[in-house]
PDB file of N, CA and C in Angstrom:
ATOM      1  N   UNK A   1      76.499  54.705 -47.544  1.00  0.00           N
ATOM      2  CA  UNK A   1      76.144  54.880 -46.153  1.00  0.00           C
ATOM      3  C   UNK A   1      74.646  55.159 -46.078  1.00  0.00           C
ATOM      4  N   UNK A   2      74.257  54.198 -45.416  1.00  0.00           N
ATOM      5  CA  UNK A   2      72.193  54.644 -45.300  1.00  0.00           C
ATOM      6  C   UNK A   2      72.605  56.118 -44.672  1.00  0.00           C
ATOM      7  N   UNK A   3      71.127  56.515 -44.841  1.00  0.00           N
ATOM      8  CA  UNK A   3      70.680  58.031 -44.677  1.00  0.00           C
ATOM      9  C   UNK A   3      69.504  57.900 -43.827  1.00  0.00           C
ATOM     10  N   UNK A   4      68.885  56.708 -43.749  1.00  0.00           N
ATOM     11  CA  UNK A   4      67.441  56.675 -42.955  1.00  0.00           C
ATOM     12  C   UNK A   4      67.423  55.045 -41.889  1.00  0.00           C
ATOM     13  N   UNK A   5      67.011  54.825 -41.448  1.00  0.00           N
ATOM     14  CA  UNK A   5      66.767  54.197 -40.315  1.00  0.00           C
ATOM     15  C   UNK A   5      66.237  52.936 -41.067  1.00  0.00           C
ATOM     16  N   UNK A   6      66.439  51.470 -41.438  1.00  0.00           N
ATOM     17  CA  UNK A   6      66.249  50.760 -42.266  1.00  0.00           C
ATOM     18  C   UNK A   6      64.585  50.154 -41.567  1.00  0.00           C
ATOM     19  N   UNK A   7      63.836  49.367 -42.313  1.00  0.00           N
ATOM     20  CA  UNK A   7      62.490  49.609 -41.948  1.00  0.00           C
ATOM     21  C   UNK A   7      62.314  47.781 -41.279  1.00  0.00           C
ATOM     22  N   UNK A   8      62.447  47.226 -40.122  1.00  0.00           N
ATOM     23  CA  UNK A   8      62.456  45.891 -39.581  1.00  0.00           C
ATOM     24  C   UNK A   8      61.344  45.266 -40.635  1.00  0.00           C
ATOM     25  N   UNK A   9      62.057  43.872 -41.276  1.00  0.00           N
ATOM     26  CA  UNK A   9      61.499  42.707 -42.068  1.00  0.00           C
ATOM     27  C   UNK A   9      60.573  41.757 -40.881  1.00  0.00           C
ATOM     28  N   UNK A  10      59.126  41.642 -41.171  1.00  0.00           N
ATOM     29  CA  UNK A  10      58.497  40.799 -40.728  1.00  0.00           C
ATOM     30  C   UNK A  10      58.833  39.923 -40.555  1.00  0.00           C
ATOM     31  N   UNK A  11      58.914  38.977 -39.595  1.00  0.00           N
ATOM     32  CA  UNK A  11      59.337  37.331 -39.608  1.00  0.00           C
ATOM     33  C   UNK A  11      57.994  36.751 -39.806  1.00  0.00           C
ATOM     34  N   UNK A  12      58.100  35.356 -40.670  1.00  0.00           N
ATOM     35  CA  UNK A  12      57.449  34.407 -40.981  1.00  0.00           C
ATOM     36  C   UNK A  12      57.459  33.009 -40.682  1.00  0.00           C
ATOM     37  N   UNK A  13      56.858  32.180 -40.513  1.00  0.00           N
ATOM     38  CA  UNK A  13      56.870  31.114 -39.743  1.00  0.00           C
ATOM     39  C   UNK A  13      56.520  29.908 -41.072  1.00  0.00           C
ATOM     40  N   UNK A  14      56.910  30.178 -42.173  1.00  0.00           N
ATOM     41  CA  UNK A  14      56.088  29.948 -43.431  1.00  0.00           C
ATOM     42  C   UNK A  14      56.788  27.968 -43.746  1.00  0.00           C
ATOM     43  N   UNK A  15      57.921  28.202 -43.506  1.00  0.00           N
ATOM     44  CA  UNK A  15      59.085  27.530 -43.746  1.00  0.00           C
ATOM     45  C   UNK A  15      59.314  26.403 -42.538  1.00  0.00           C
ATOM     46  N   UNK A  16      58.546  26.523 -41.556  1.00  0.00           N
ATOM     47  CA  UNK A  16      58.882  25.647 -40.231  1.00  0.00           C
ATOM     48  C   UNK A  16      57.198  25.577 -40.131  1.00  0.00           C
ATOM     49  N   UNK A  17      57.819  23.425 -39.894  1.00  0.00           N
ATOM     50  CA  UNK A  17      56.536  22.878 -39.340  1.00  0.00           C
ATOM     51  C   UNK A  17      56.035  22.663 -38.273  1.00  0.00           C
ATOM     52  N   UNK A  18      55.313  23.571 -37.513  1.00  0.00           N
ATOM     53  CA  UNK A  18      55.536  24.004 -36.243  1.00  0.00           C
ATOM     54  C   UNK A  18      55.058  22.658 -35.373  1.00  0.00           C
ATOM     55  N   UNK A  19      53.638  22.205 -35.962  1.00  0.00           N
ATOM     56  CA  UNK A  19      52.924  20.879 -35.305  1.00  0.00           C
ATOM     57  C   UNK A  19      53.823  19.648 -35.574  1.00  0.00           C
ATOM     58  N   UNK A  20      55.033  19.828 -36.227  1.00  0.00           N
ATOM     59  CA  UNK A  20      55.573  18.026 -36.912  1.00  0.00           C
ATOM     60  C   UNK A  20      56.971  18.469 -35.246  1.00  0.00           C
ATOM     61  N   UNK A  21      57.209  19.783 -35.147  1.00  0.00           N
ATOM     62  CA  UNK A  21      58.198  20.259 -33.967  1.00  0.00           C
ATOM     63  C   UNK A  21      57.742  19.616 -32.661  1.00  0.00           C
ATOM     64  N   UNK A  22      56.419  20.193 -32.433  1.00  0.00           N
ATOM     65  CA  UNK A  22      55.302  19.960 -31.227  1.00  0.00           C
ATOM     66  C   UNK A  22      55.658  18.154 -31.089  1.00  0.00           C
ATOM     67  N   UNK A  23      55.325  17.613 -32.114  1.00  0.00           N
ATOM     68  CA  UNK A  23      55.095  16.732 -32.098  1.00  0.00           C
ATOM     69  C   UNK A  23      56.019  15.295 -32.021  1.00  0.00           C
ATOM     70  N   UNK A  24      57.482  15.680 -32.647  1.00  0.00           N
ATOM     71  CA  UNK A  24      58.620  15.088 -32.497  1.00  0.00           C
ATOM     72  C   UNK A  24      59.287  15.473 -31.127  1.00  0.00           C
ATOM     73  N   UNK A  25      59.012  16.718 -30.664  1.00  0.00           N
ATOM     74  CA  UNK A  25      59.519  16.527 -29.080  1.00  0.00           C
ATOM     75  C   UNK A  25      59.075  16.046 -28.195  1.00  0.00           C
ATOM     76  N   UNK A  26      57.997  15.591 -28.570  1.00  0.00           N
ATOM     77  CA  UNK A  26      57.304  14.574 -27.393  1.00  0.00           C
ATOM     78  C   UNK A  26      57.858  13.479 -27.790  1.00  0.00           C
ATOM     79  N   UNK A  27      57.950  13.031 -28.817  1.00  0.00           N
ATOM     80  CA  UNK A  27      58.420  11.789 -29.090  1.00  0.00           C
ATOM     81  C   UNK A  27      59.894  11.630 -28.734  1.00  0.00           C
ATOM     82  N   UNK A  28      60.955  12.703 -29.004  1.00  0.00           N
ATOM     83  CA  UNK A  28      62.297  12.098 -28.314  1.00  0.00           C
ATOM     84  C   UNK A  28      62.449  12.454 -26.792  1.00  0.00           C
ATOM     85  N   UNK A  29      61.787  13.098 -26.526  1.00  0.00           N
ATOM     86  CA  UNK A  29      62.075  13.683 -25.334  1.00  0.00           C
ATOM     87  C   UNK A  29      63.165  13.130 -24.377  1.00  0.00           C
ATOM     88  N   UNK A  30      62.778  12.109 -24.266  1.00  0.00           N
ATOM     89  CA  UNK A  30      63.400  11.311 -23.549  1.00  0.00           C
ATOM     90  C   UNK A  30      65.071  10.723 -23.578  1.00  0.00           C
ATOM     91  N   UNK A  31      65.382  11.187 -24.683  1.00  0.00           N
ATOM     92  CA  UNK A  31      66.649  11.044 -25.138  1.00  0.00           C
ATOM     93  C   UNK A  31      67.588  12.669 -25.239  1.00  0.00           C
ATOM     94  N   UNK A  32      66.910  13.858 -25.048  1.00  0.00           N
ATOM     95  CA  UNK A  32      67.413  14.784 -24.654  1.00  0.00           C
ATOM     96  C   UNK A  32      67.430  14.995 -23.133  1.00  0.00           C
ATOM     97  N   UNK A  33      68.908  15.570 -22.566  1.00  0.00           N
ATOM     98  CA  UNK A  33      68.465  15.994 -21.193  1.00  0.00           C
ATOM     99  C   UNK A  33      67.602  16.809 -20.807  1.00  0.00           C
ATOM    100  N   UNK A  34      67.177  16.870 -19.514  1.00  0.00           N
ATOM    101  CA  UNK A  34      65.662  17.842 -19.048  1.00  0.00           C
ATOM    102  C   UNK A  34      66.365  19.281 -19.743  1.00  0.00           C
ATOM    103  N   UNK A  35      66.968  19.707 -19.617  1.00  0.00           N
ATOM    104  CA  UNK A  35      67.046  21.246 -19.656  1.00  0.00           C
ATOM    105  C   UNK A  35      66.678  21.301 -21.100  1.00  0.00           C
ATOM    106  N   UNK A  36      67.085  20.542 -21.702  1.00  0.00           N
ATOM    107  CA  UNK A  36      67.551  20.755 -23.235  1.00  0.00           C
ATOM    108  C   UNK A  36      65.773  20.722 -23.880  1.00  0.00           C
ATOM    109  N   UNK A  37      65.275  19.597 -23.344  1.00  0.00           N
ATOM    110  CA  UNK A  37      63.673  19.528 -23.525  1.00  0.00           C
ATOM    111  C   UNK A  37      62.811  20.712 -23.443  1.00  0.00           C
ATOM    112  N   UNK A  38      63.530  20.858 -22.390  1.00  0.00           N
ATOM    113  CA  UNK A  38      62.115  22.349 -21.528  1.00  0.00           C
ATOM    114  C   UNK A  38      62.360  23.645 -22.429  1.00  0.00           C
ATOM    115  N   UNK A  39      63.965  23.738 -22.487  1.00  0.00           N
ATOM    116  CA  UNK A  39      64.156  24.453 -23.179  1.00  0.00           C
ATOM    117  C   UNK A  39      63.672  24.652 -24.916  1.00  0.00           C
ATOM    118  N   UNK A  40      63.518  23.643 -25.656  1.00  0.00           N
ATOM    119  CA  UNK A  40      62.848  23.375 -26.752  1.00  0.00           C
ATOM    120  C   UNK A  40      61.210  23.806 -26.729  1.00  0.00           C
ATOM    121  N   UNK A  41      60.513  23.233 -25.446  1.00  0.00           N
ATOM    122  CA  UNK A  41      59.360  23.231 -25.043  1.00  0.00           C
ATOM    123  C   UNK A  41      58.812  24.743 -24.334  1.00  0.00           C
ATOM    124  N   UNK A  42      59.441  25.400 -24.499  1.00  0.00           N
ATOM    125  CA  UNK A  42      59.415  26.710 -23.881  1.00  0.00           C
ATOM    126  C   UNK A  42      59.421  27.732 -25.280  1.00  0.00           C
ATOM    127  N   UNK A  43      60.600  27.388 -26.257  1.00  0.00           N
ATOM    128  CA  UNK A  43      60.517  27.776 -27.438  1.00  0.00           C
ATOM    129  C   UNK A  43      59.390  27.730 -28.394  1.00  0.00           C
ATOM    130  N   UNK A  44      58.522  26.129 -28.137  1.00  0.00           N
ATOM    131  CA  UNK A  44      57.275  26.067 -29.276  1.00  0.00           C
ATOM    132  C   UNK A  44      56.360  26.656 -28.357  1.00  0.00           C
ATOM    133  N   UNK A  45      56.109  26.801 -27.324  1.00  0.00           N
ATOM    134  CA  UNK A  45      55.200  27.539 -26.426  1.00  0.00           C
ATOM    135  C   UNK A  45      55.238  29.279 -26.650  1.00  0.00           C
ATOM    136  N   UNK A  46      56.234  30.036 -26.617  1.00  0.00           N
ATOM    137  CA  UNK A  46      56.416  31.290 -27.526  1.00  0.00           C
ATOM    138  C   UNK A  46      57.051  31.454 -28.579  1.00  0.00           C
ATOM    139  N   UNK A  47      56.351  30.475 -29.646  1.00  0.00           N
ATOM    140  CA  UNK A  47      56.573  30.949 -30.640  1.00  0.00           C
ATOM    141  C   UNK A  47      56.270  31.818 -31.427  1.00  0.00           C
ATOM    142  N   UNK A  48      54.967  32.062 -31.377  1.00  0.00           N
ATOM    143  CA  UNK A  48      54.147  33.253 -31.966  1.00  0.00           C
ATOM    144  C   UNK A  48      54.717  34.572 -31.017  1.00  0.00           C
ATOM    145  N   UNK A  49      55.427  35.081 -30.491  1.00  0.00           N
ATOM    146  CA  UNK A  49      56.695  35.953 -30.004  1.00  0.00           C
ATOM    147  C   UNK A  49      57.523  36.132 -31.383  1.00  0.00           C
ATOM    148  N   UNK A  50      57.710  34.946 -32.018  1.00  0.00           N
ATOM    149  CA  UNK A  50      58.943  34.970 -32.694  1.00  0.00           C
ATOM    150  C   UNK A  50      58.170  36.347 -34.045  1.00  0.00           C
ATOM    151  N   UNK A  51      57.310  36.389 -34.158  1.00  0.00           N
ATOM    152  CA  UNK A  51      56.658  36.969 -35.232  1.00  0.00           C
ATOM    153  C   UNK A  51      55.973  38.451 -34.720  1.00  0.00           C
ATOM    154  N   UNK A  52      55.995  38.634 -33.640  1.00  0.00           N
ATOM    155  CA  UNK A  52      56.242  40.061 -33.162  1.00  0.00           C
ATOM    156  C   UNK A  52      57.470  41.173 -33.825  1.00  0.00           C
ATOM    157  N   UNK A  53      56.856  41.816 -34.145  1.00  0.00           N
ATOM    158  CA  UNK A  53      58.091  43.238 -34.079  1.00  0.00           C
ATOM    159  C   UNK A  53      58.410  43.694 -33.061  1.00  0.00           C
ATOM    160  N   UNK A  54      59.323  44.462 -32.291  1.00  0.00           N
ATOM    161  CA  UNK A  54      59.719  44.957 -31.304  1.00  0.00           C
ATOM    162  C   UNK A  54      58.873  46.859 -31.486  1.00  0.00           C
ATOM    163  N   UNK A  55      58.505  46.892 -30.275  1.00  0.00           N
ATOM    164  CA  UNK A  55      58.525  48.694 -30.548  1.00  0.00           C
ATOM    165  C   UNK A  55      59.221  49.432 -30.351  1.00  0.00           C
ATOM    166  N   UNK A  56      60.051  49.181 -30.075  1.00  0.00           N
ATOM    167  CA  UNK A  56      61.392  49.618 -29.806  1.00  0.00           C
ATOM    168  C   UNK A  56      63.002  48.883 -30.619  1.00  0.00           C
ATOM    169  N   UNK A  57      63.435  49.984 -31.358  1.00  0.00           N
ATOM    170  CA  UNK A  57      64.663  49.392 -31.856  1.00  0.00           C
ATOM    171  C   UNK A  57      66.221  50.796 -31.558  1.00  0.00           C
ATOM    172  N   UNK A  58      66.963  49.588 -31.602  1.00  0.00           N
ATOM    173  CA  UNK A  58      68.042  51.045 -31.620  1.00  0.00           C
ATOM    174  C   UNK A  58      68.682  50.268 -32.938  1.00  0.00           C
ATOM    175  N   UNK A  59      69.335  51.678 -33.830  1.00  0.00           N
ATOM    176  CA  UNK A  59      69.760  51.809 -34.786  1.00  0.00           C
ATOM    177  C   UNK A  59      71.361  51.947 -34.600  1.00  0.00           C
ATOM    178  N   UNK A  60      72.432  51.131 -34.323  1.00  0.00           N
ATOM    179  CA  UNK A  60      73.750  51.863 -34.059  1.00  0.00           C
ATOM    180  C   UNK A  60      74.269  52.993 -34.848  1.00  0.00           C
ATOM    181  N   UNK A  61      74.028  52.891 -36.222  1.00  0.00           N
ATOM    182  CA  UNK A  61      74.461  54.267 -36.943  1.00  0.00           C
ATOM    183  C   UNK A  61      74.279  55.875 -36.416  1.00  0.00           C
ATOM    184  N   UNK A  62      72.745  55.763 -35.694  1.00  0.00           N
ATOM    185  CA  UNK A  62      72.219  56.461 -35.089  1.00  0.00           C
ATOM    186  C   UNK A  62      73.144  56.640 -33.654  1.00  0.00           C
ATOM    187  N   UNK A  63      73.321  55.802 -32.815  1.00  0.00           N
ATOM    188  CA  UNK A  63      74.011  55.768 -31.765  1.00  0.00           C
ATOM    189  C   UNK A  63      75.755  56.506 -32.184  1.00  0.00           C
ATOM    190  N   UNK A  64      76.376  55.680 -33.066  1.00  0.00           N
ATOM    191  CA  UNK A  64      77.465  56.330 -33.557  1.00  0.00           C
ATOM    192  C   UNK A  64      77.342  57.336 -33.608  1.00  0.00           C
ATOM    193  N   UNK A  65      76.554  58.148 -34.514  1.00  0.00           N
ATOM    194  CA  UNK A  65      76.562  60.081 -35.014  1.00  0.00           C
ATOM    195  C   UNK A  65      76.137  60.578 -33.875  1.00  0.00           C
ATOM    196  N   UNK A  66      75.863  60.510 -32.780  1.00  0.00           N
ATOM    197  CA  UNK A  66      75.518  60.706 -31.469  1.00  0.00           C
ATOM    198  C   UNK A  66      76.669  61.022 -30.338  1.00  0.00           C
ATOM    199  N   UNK A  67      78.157  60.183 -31.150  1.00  0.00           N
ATOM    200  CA  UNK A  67      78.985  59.968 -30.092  1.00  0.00           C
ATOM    201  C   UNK A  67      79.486  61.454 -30.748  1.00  0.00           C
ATOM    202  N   UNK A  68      80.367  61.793 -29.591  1.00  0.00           N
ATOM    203  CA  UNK A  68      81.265  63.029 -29.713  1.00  0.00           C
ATOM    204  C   UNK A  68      82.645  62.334 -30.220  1.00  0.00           C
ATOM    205  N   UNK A  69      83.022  63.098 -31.453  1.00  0.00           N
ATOM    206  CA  UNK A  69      84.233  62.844 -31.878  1.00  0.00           C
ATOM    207  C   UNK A  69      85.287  62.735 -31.075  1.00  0.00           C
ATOM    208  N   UNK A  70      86.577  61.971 -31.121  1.00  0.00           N
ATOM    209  CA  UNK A  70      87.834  62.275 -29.883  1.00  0.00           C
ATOM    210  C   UNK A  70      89.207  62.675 -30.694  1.00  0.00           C
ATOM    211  N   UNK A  71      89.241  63.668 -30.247  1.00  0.00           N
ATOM    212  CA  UNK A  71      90.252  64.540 -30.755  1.00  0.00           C
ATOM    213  C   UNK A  71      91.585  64.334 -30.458  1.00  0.00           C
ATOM    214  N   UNK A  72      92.587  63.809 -31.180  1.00  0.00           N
ATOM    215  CA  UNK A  72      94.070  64.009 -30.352  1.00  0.00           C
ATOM    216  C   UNK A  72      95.020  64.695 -31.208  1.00  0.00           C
ATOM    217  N   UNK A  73      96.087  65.165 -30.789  1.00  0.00           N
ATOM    218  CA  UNK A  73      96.713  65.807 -31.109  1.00  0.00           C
ATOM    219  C   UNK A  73      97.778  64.941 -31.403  1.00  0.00           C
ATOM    220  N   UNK A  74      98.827  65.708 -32.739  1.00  0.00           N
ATOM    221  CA  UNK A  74      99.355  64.506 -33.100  1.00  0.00           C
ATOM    222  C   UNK A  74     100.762  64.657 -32.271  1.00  0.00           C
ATOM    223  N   UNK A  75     101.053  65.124 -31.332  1.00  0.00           N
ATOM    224  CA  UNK A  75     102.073  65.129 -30.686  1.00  0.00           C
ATOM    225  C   UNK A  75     101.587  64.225 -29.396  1.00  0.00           C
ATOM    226  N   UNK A  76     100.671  63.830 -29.359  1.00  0.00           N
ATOM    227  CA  UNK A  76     100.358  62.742 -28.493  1.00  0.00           C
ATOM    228  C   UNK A  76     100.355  61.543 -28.779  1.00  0.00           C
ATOM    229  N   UNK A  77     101.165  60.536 -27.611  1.00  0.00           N
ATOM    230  CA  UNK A  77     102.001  59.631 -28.495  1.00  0.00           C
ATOM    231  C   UNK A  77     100.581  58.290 -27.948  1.00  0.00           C
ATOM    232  N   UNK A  78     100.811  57.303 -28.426  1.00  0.00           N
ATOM    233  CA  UNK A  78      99.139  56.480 -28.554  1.00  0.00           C
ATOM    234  C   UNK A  78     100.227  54.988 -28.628  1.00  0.00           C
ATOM    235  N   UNK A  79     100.278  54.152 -27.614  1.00  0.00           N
ATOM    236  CA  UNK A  79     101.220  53.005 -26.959  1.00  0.00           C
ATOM    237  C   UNK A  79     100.447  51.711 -27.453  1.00  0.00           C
ATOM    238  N   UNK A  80     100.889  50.847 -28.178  1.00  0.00           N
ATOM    239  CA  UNK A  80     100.253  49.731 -28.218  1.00  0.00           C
ATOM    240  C   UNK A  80     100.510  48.854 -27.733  1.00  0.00           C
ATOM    241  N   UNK A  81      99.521  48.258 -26.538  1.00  0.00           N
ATOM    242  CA  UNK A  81      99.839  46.789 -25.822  1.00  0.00           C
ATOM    243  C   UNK A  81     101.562  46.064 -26.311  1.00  0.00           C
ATOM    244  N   UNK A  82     102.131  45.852 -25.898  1.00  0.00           N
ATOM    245  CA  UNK A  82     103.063  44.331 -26.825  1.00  0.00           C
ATOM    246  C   UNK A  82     102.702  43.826 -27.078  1.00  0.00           C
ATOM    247  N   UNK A  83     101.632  42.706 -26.030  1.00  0.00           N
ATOM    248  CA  UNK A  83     101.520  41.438 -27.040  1.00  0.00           C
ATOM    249  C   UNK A  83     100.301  41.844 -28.391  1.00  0.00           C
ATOM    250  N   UNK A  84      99.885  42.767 -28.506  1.00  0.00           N
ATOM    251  CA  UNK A  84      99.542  43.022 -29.940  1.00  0.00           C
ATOM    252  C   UNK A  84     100.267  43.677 -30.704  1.00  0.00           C
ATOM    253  N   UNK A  85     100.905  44.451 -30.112  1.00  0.00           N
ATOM    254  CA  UNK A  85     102.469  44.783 -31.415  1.00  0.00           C
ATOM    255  C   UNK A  85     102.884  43.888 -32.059  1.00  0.00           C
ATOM    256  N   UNK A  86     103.349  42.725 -30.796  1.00  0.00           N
ATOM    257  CA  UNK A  86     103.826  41.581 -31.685  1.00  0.00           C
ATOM    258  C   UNK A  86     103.238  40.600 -32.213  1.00  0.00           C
ATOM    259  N   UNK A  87     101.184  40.358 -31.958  1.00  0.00           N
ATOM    260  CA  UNK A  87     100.809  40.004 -33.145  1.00  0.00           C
ATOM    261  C   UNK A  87     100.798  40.516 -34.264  1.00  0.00           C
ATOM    262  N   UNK A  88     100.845  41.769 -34.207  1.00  0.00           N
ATOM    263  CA  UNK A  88     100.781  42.559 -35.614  1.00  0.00           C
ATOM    264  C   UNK A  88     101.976  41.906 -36.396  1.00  0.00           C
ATOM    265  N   UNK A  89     103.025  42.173 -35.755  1.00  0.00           N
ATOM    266  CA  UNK A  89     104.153  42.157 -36.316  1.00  0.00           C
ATOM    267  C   UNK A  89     104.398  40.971 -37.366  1.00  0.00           C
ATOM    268  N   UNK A  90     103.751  39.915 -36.257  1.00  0.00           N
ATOM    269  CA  UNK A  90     103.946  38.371 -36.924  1.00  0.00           C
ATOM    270  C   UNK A  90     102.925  38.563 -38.170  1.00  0.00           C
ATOM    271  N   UNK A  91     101.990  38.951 -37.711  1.00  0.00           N
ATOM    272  CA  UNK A  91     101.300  39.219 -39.696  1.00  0.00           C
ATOM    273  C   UNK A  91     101.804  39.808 -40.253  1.00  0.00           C
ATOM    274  N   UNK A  92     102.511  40.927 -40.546  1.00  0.00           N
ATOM    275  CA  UNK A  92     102.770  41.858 -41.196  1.00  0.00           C
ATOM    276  C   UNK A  92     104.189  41.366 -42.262  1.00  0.00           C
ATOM    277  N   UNK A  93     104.986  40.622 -41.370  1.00  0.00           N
ATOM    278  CA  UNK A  93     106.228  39.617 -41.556  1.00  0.00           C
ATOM    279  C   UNK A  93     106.213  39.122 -42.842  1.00  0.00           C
ATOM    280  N   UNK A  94     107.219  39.958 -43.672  1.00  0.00           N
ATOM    281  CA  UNK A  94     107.185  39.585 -45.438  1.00  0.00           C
ATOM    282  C   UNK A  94     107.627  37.475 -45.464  1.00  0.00           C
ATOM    283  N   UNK A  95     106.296  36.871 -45.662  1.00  0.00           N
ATOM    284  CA  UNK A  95     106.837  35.414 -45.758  1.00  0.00           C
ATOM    285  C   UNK A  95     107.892  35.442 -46.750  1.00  0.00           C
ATOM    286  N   UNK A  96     108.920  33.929 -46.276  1.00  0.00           N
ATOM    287  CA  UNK A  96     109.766  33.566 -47.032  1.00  0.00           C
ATOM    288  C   UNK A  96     109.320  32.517 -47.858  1.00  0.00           C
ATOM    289  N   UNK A  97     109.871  32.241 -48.758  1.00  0.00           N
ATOM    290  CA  UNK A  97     109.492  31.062 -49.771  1.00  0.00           C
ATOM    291  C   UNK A  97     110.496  30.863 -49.433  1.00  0.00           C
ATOM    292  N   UNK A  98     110.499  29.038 -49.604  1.00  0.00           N
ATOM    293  CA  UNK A  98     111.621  28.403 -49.068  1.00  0.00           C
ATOM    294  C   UNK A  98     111.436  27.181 -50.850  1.00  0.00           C
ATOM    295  N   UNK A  99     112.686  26.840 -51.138  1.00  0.00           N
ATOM    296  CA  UNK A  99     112.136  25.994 -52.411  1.00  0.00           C
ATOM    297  C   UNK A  99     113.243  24.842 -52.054  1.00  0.00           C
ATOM    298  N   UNK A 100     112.908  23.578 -51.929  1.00  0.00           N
ATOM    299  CA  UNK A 100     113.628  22.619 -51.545  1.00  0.00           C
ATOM    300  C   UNK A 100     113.553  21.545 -52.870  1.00  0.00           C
ATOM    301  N   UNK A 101     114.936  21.410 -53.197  1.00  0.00           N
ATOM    302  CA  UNK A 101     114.942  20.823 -54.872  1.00  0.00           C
ATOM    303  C   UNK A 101     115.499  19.459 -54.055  1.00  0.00           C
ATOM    304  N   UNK A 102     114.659  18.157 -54.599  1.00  0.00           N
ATOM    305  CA  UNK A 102     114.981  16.737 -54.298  1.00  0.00           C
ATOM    306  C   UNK A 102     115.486  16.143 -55.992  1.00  0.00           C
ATOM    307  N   UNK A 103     116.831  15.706 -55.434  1.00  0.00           N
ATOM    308  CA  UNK A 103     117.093  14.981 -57.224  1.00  0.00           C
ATOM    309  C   UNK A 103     117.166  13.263 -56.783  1.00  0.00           C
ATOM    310  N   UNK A 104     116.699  12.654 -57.334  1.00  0.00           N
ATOM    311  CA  UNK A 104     116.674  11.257 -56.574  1.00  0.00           C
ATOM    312  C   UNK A 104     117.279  10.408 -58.004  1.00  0.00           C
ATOM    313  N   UNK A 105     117.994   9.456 -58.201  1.00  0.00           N
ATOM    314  CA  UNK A 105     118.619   8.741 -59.332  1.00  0.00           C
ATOM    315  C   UNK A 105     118.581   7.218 -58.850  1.00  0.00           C
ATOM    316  N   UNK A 106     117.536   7.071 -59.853  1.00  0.00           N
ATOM    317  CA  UNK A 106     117.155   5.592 -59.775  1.00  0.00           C
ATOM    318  C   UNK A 106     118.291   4.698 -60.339  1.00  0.00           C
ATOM    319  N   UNK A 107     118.299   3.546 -59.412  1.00  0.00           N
ATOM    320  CA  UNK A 107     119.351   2.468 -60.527  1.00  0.00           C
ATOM    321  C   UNK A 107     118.730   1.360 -60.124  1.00  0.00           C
ATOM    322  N   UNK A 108     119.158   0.571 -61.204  1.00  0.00           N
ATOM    323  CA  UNK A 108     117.805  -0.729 -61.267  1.00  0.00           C
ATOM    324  C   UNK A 108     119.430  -1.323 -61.640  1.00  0.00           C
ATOM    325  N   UNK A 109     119.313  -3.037 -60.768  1.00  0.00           N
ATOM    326  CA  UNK A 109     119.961  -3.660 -60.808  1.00  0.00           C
ATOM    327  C   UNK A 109     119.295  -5.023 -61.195  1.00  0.00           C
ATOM    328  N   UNK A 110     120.237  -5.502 -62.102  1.00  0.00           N
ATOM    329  CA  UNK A 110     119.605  -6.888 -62.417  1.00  0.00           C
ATOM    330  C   UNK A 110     120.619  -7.939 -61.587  1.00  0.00           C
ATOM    331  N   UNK A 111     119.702  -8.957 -61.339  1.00  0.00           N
ATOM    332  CA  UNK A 111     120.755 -10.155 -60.800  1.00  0.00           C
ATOM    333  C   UNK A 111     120.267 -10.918 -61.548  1.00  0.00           C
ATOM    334  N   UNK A 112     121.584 -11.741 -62.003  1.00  0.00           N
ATOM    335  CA  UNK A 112     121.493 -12.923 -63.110  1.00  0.00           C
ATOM    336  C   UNK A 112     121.969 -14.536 -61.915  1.00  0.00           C
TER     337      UNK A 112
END
C-alpha cells in the first residue's frame, strides 16, 4: 500500500510526429466528417497542453482515508437486489461435465 502521494510522470511528445499529423490532416480531410476533422484539428492546435502538468491533482487513496468508516451491526440484515443474487448465483453454480461417448462401426461393403 503506497504511503506517499505518487510523484506525476512528465509527458513527452518524443514518439509522435507532430508535423507528418499537421500535415496528413490536411491531406485527408476531406474524407473525414467535419466534426471528426475539427476535432483532430483542435487536438494538434493544443497540443503542447498535452505536456503540461496539472497543479492540481487528487490522489483517491487520499480521498478514501478521508472517508468515515460505516459501521453495521451484525444483526443488521443487508438485502441483495435479485437480479444480482441471481447473477451471483449463476456464477457460483458448480458446472456439470457432461461426457457424450459416440461409438460409430464402420462396414465397408464390396459389390462384385
Amino acid at each position: 500500500m503506497p504511503t506517499e502521494r505518487p510523484s506525476l510522470v512528465q509527458p513527452t511528445l518524443n514518439k509522435i510526429d507532430v508535423e507528418a499529423l499537421k500535415r496528413d490532416l490536411k491531406k485527408f480531410e476531406e474524407h473525414y466528417p467535419a466534426g471528426v476533422s475539427r476535432a483532430w484539428a483542435q487536438w494538434l492546435q493544443d497540443i503542447d497542453k498535452l505536456l503540461e502538468l496539472p497543479n492540481h491533482s487528487q490522489w483517491p487513496l487520499e480521498i478514501l482515508q478521508k472517508c468515515p468508516k460505516v459501521q453495521r451491526s451484525e444483526s443488521e440484515e443487508i438485502s441483495i437486489p435479485d437480479h444480482l443474487q441471481a447473477m451471483r448465483d449463476k456464477e457460483t453454480v458448480e458446472t456439470q461435465q457432461v461426457c457424450v461417448l459416440v461409438y460409430v462401426k464402420w462396414c465397408l461393403v464390396y459389390v462384385l
